[in-house]
C-alpha atoms as a PDB file:
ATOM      1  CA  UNK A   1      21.545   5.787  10.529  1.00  0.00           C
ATOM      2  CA  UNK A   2      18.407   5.864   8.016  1.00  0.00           C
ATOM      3  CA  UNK A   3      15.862   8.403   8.224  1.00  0.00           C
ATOM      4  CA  UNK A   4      12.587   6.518   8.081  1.00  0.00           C
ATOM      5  CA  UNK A   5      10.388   7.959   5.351  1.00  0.00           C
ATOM      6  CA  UNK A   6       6.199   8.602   6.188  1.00  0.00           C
ATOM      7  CA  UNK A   7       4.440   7.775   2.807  1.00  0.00           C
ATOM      8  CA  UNK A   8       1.279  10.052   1.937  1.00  0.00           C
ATOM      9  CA  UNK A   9      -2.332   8.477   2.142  1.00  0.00           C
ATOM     10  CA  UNK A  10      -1.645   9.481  -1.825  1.00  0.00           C
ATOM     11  CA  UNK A  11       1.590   7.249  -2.325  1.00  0.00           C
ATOM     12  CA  UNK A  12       0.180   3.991  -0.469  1.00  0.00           C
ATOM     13  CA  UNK A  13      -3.018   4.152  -2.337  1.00  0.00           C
ATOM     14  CA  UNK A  14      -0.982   3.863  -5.434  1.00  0.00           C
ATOM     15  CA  UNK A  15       1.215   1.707  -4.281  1.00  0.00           C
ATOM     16  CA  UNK A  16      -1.307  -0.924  -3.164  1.00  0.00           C
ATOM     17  CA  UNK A  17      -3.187  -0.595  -6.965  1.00  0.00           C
ATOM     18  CA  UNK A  18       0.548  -0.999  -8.415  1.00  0.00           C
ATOM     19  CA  UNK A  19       0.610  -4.027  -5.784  1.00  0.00           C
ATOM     20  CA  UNK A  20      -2.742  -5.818  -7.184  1.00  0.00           C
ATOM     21  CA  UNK A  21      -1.410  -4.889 -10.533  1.00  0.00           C
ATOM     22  CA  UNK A  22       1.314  -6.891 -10.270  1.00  0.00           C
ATOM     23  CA  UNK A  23      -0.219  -9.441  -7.912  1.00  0.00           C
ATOM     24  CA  UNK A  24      -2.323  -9.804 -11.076  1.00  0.00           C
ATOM     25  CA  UNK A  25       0.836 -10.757 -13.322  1.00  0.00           C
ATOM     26  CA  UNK A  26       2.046 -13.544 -11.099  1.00  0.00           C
ATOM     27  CA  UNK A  27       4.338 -11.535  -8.880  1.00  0.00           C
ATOM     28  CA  UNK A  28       5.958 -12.844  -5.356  1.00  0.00           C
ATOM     29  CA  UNK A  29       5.091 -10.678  -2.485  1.00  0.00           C
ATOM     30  CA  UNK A  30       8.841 -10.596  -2.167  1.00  0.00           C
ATOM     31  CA  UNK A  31       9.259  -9.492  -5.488  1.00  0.00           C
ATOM     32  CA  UNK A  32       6.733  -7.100  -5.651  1.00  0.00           C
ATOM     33  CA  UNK A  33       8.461  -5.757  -2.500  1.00  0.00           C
ATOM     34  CA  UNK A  34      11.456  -5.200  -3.979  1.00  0.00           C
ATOM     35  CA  UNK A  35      10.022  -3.614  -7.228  1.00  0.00           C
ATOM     36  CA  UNK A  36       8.022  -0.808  -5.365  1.00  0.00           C
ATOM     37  CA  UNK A  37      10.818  -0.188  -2.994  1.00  0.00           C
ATOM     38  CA  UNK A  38       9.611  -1.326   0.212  1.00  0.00           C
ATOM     39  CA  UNK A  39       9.780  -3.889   3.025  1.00  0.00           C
ATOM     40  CA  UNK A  40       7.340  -7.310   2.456  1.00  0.00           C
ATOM     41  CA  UNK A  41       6.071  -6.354   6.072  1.00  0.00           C
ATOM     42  CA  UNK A  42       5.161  -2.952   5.651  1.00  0.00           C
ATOM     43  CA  UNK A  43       3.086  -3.742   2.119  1.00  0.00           C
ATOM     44  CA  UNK A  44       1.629  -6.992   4.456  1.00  0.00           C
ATOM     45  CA  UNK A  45       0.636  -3.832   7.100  1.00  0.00           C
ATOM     46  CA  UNK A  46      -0.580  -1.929   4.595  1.00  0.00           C
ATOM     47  CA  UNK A  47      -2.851  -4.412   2.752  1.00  0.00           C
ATOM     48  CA  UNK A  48      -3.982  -5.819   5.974  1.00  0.00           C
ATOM     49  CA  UNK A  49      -4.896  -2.018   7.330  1.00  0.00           C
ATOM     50  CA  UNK A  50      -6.326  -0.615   4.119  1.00  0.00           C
ATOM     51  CA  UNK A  51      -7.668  -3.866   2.217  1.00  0.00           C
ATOM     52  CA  UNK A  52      -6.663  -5.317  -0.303  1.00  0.00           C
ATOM     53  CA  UNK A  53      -8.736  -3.274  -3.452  1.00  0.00           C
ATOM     54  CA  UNK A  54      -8.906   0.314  -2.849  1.00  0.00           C
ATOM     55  CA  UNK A  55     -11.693   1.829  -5.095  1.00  0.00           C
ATOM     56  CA  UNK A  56     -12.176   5.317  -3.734  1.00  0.00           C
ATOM     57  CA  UNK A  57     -10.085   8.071  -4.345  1.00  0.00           C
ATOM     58  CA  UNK A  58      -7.529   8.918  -0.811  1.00  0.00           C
ATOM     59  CA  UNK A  59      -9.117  11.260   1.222  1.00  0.00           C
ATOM     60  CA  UNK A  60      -6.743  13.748   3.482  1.00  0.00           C
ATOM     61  CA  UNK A  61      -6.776  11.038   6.550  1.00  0.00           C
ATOM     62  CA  UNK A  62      -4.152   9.674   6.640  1.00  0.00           C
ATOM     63  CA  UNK A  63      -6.046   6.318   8.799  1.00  0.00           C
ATOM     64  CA  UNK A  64      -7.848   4.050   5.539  1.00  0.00           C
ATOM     65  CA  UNK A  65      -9.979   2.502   8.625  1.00  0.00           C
ATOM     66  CA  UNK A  66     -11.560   5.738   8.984  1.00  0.00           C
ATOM     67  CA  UNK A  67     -11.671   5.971   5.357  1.00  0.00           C
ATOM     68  CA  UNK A  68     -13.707   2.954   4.736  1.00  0.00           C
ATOM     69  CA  UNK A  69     -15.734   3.947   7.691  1.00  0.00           C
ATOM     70  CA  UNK A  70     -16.771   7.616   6.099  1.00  0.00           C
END
């Protein structure tokens, strides 16, 4: 059985600017996916709960709700 892995508020963040990066170049969300290691539905969950351009710096909350709210 896998052991399910809990990404830092650090690691999404870059994750999602790696994601626009290569939404940029023309990329599938399938293949983008694939290139930063994860599931399409858990980059659509994270897009969806942090937005889709992250400009500030991550924050020690792990929530990016409550870091657009602060």
């Amino acid at each position: 059985m896998a052991v399910r892995k809990r990404h830092s508020s650090e690691e999404i963040v870059r994750k999602l600017r790696r994601a626009d990066e290569l939404t940029a170049e023309g990329k599938t969300g399938e293949e983008i996916a694939a290139e930063l290691r994860l599931s399409p539905a858990m980059l659509y969950n994270w897009r969806r709960a942090c937005g889709r351009r992250i400009a500030t710096p991550p924050r020690s909350s792990r929530s990016c709700a409550s870091r657009r709210a602060a």
